[in-house]
C-alpha atoms as a PDB file:
ATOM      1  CA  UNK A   1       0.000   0.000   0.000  1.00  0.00           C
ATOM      2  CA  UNK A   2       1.223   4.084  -1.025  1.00  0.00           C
ATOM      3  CA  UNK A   3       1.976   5.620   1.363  1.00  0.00           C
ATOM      4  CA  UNK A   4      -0.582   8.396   0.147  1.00  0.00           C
ATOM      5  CA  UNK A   5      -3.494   5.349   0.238  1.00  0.00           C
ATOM      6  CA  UNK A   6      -2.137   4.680   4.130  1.00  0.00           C
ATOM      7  CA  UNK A   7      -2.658   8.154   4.522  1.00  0.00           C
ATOM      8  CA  UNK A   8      -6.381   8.398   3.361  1.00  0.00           C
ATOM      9  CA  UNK A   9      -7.288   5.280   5.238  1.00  0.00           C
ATOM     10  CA  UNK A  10      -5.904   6.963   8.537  1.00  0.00           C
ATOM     11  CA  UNK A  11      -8.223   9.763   8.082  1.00  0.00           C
ATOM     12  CA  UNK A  12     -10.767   7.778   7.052  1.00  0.00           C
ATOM     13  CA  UNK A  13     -10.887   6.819  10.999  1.00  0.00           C
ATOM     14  CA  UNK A  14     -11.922   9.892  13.140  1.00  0.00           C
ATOM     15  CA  UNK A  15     -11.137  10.033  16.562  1.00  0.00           C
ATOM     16  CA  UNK A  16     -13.494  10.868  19.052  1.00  0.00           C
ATOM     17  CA  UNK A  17     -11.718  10.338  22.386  1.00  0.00           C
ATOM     18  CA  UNK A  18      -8.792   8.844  23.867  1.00  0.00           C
ATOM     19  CA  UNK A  19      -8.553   5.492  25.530  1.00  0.00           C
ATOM     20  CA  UNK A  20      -5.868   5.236  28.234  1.00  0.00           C
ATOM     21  CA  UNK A  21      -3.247   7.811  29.089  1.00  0.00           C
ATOM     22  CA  UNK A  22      -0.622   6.438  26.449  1.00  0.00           C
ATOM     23  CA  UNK A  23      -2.605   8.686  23.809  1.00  0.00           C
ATOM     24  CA  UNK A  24      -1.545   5.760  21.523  1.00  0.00           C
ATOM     25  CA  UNK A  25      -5.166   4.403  21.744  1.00  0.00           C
ATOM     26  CA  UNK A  26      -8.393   5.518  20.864  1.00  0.00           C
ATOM     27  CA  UNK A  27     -12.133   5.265  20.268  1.00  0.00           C
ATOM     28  CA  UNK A  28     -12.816   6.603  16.705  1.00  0.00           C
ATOM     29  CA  UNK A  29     -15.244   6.040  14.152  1.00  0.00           C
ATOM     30  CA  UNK A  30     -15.143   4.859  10.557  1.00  0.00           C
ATOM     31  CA  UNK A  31     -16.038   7.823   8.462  1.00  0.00           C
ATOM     32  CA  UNK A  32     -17.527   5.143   5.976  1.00  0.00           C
ATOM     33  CA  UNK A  33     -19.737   2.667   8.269  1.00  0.00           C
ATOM     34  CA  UNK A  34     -20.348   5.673  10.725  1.00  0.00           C
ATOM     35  CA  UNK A  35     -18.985   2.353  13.224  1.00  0.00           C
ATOM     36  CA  UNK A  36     -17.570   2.983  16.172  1.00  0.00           C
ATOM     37  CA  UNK A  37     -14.128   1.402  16.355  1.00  0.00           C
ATOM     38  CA  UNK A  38     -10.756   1.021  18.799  1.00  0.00           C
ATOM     39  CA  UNK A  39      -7.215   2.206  16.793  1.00  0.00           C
ATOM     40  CA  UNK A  40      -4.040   1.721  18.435  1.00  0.00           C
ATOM     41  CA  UNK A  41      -0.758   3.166  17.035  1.00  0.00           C
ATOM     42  CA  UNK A  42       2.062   0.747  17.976  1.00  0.00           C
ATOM     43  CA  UNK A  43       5.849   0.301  16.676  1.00  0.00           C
ATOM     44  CA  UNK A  44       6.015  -2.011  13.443  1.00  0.00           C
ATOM     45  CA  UNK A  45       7.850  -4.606  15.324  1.00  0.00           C
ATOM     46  CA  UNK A  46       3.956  -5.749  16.082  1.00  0.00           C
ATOM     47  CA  UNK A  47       3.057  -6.290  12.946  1.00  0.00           C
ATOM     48  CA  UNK A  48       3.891  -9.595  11.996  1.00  0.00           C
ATOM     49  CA  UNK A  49       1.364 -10.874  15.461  1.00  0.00           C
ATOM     50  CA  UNK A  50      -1.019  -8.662  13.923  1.00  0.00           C
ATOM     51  CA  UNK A  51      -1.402  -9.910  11.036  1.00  0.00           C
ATOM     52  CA  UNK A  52      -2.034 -13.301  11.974  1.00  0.00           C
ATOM     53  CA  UNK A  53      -4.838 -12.137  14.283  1.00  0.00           C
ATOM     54  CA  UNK A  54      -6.436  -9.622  11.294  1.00  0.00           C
ATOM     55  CA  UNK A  55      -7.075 -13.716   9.705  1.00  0.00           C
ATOM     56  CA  UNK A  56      -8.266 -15.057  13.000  1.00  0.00           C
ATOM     57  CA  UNK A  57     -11.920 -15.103  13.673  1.00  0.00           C
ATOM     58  CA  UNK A  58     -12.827 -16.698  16.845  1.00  0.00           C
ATOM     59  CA  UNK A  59     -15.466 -15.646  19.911  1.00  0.00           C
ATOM     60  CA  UNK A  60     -13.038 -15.412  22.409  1.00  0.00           C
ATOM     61  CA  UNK A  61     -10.659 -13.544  21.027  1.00  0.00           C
ATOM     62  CA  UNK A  62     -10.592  -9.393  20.198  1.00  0.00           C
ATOM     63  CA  UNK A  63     -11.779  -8.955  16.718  1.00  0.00           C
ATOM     64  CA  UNK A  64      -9.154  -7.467  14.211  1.00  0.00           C
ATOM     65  CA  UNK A  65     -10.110  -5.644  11.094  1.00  0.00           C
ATOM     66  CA  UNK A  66      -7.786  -3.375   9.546  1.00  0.00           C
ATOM     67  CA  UNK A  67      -3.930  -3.084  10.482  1.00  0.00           C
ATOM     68  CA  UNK A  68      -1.609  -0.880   8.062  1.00  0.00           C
ATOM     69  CA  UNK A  69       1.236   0.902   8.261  1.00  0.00           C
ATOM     70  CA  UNK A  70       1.483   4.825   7.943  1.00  0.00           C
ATOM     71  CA  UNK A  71       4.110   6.980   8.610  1.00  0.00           C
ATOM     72  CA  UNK A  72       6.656   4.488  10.130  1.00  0.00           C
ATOM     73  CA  UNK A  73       4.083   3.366  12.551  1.00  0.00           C
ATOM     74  CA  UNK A  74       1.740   0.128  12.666  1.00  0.00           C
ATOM     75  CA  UNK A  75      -2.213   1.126  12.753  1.00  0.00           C
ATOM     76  CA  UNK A  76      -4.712  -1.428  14.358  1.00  0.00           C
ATOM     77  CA  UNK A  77      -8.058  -1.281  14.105  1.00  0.00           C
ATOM     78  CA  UNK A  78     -10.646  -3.512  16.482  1.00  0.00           C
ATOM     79  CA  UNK A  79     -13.978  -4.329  16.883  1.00  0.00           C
ATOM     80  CA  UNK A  80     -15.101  -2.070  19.895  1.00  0.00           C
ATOM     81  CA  UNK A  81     -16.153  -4.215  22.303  1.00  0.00           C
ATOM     82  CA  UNK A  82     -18.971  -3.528  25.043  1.00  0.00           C
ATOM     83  CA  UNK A  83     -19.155  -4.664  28.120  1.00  0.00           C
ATOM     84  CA  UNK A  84     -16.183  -4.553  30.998  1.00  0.00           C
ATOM     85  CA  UNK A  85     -13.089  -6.278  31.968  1.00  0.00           C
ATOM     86  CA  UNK A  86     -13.180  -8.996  34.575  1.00  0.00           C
ATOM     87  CA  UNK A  87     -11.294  -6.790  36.481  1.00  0.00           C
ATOM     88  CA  UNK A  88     -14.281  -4.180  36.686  1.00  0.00           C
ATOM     89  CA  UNK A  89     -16.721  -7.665  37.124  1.00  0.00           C
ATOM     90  CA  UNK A  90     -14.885  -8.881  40.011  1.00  0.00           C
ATOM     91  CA  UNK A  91     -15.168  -5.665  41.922  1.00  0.00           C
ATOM     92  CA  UNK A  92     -18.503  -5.049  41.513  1.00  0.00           C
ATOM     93  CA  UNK A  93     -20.131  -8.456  41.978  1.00  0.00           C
ATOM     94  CA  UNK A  94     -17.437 -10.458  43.783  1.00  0.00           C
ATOM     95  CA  UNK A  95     -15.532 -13.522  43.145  1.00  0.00           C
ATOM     96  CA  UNK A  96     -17.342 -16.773  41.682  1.00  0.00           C
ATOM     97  CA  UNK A  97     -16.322 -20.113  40.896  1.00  0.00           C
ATOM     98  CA  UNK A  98     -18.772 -20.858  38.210  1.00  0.00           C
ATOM     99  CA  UNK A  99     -17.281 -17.241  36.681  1.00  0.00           C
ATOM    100  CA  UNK A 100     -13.768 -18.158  36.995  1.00  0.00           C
ATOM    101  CA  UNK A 101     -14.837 -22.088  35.320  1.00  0.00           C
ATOM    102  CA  UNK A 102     -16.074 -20.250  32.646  1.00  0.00           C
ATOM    103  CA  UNK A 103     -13.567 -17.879  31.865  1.00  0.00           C
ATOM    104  CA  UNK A 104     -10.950 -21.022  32.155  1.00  0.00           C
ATOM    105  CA  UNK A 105     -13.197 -22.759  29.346  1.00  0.00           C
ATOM    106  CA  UNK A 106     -13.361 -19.248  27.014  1.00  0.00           C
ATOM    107  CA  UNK A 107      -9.566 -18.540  27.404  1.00  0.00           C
ATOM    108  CA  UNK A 108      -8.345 -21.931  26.781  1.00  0.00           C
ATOM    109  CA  UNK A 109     -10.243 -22.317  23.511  1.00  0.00           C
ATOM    110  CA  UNK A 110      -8.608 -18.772  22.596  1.00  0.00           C
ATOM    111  CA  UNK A 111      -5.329 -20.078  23.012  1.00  0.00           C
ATOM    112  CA  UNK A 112      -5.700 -23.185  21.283  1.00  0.00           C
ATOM    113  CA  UNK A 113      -6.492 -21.209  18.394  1.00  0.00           C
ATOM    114  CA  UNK A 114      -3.328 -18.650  19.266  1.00  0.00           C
ATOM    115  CA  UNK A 115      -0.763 -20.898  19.958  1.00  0.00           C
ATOM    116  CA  UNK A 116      -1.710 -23.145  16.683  1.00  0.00           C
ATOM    117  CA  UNK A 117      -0.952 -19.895  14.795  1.00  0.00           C
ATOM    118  CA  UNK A 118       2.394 -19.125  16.920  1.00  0.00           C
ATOM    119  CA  UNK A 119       1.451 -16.341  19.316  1.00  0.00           C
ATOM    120  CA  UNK A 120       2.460 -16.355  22.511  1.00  0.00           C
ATOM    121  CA  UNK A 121      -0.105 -13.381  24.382  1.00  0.00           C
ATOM    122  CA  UNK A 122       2.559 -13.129  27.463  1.00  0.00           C
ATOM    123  CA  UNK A 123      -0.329 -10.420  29.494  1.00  0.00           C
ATOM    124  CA  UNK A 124      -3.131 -12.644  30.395  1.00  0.00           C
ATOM    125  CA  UNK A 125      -4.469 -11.326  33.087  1.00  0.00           C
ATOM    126  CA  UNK A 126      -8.094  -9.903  34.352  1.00  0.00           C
ATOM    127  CA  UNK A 127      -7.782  -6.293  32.616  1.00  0.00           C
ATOM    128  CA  UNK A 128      -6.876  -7.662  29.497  1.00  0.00           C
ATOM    129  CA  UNK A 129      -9.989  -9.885  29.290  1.00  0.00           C
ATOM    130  CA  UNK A 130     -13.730  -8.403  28.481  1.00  0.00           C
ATOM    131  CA  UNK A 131     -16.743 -10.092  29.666  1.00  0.00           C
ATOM    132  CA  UNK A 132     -19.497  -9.336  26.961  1.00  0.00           C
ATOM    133  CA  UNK A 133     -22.896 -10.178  25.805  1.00  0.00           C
ATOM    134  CA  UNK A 134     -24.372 -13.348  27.912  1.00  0.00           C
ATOM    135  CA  UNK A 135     -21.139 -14.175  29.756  1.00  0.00           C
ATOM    136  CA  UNK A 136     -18.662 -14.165  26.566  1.00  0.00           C
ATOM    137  CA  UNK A 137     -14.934 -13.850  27.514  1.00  0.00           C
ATOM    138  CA  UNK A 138     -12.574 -12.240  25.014  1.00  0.00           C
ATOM    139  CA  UNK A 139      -9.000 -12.271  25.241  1.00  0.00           C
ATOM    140  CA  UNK A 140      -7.579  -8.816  24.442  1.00  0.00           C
ATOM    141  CA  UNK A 141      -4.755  -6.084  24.008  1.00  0.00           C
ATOM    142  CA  UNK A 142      -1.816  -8.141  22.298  1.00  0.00           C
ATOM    143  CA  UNK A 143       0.921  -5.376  22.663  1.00  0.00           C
ATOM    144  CA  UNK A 144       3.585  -7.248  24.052  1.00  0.00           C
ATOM    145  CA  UNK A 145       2.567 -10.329  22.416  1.00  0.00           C
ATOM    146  CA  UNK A 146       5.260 -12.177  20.282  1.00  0.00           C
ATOM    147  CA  UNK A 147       5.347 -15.151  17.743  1.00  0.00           C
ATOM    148  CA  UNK A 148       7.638 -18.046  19.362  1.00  0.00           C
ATOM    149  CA  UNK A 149      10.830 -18.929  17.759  1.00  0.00           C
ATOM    150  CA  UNK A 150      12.901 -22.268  18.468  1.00  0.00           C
ATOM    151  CA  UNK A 151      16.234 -20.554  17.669  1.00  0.00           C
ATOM    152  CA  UNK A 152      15.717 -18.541  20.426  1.00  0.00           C
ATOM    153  CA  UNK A 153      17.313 -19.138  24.308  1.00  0.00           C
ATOM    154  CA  UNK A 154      15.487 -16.497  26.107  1.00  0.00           C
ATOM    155  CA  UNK A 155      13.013 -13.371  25.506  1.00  0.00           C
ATOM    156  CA  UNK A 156      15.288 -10.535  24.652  1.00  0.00           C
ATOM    157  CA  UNK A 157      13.174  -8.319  26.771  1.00  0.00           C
ATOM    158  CA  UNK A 158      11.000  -9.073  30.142  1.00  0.00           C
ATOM    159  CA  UNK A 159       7.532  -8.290  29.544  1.00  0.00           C
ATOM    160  CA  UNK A 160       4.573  -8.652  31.289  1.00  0.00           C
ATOM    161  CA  UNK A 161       2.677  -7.521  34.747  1.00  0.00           C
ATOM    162  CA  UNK A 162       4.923  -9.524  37.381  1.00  0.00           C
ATOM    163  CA  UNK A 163       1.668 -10.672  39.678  1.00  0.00           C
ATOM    164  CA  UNK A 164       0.941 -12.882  36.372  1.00  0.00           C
ATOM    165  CA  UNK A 165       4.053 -13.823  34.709  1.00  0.00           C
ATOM    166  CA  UNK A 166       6.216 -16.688  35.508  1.00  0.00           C
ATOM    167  CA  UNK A 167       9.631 -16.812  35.884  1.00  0.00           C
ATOM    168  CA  UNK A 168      10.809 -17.551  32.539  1.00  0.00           C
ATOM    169  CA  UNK A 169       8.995 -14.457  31.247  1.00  0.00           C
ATOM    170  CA  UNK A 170      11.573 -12.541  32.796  1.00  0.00           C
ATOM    171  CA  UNK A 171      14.633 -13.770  31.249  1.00  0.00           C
ATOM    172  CA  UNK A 172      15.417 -17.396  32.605  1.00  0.00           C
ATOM    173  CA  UNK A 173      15.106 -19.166  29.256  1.00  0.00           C
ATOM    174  CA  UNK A 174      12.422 -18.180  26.571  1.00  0.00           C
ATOM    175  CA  UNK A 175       8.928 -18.282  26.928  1.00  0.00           C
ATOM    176  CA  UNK A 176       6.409 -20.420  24.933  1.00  0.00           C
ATOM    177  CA  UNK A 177       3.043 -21.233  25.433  1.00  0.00           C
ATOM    178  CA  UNK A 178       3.303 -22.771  28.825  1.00  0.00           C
ATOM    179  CA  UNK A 179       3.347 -19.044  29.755  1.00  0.00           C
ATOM    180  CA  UNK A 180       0.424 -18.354  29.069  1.00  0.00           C
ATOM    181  CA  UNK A 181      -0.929 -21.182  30.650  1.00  0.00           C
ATOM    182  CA  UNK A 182       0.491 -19.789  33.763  1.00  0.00           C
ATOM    183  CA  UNK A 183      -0.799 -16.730  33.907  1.00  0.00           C
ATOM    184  CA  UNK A 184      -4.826 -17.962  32.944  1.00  0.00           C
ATOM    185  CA  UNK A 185      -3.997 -20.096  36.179  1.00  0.00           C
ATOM    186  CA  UNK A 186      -3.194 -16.887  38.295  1.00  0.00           C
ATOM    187  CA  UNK A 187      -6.476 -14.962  36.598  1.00  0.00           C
ATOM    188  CA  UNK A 188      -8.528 -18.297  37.309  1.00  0.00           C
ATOM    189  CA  UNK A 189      -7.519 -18.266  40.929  1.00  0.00           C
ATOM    190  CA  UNK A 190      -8.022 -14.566  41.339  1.00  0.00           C
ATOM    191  CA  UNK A 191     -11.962 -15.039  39.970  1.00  0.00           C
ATOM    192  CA  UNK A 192     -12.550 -17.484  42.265  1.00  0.00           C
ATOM    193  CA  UNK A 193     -11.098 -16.624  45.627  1.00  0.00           C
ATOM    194  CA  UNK A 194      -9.907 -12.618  44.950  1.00  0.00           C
ATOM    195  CA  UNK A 195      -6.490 -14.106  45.616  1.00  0.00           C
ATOM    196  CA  UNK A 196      -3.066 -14.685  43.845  1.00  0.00           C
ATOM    197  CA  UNK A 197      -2.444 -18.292  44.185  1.00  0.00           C
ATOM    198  CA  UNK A 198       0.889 -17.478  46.845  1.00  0.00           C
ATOM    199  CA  UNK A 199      -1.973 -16.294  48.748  1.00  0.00           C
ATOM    200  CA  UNK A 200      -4.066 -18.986  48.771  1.00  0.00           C
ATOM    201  CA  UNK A 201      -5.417 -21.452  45.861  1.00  0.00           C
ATOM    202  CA  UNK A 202      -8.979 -22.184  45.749  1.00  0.00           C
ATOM    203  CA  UNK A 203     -10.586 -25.927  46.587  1.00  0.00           C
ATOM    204  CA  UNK A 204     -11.450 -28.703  44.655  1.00  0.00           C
ATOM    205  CA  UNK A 205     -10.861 -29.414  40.941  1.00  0.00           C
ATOM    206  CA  UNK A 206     -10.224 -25.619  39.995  1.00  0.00           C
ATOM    207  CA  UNK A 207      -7.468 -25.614  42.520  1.00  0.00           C
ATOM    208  CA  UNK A 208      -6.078 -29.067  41.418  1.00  0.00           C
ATOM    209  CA  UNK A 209      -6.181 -26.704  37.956  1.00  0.00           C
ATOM    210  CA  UNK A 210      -4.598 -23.740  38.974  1.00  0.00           C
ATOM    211  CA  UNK A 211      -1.863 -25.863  40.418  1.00  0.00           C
ATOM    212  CA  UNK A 212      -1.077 -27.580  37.677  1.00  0.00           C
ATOM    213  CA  UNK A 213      -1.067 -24.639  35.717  1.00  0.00           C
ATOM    214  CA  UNK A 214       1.402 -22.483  37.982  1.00  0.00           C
ATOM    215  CA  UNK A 215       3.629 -24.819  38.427  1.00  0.00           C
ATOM    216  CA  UNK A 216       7.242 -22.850  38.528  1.00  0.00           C
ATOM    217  CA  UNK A 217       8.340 -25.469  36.071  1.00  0.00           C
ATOM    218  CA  UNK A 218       7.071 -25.390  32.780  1.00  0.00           C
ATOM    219  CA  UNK A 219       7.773 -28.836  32.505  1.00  0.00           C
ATOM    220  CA  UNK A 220       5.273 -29.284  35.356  1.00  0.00           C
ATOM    221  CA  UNK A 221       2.457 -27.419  34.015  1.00  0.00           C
ATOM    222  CA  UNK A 222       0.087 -28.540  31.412  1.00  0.00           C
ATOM    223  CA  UNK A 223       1.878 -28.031  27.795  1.00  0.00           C
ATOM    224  CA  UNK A 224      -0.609 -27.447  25.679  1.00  0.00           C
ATOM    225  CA  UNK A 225      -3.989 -25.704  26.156  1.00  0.00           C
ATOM    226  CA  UNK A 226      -5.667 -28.761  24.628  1.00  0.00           C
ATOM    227  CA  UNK A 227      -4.108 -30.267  27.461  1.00  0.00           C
ATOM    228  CA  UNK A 228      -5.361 -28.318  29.810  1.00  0.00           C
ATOM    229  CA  UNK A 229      -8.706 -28.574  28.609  1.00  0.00           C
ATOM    230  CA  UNK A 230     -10.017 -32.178  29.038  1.00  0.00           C
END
């Protein structure tokens, strides 16, 4: 794409108020559709992850639909989603097993889906999840999210929120998709109990679950989402 066509379609998308305080995301609205959208303006090192996800069409995950480059910077353009983050959930109706079982469920089947197309998300954690329409989960905001490489010994840079990350996240050997499995086990535990699990892991088979998934050794944990699943 010209850079003069990148141009028009970055007009084409009108912002009407900022999201966040990086005032790199934003609500705006498609000058075409008259829909109202979420843009974020990242670096271009994102744009290979973004790209698979534009392809990816799934219920539980954030819904792509434009990404282009403009002016040495990578656009993205989402489905705006309604609804809140389980973060907002959990403080205004409590903790819930049967809420943290279901987000478990939703998640997993996102990252079957992820990790079969090579991203890693590396943030999973309550504020990056929305609870929509009739108790949907969707996995969101894939900024630090990277495509897993077996040449590679460790992550070149620690990422993540440290609460949810495990240890090899921040530069003990290179993460993979057991690290995201880790951190759904610390959001699963925090849904049911209001806890991180050093705190205290919740009973019966959810806690056998979030055990299993926070293992400190990936080897430990369950290696695939599939896994973790049945």
């Amino acid at each position: 794409m010209s850079e003069a066509a990148s141009e028009y379609k970055l007009e084409c998308y009108q912002i009407k108020k900022n999201l966040g305080t990086g005032g790199n995301l934003w609500l705006v609205e498609d000058s075409v559709t008259g829909k109202q959208l979420v843009m974020r303006r990242l670096s271009r090192s994102h744009e290979a992850v973004y790209r698979i996800l534009e392809k990816l069409c799934h219920p539980n995950l954030t819904e792509v639909q434009d990404v282009f480059c403009c002016h040495g910077f990578l656009y993205v353009v989402e489905r705006f989603l309604e609804g809140k983050t389980l973060t907002q959930v959990l403080e205004e109706q409590g903790t819930s097993k049967d809420l943290a079982c279901s987000v478990a469920k939703q998640i997993l089947a996102a990252l079957c889906v992820l990790h079969a197309n090579g991203i890693i998300h590396r943030d999973i954690k309550p504020d990056n999840i929305r609870m929509v329409s009739q108790g949907t989960a969707r996995l969101m905001d894939f900024d630090i999210a990277r495509l897993f490489s077996e040449e590679k010994g460790a992550d070149t840079t620690p990422r993540g929120t440290r609460a949810y990350a495990p240890p090899e996240q921040y530069g003990f050997q290179q993460t993979d998709y057991r690290a995201d499995i880790y951190s759904l086990g610390v959001t699963v535990n925090e849904a049911a109990t209001g806890n991180l699990p050093e705190a205290g892991v919740c009973g019966g088979f959810l806690g056998i679950f979030v055990r299993r998934c926070t293992e400190l050794d990936p080897k430990r944990r369950y290696q695939t989402a599939r896994q973790a699943m049945t």
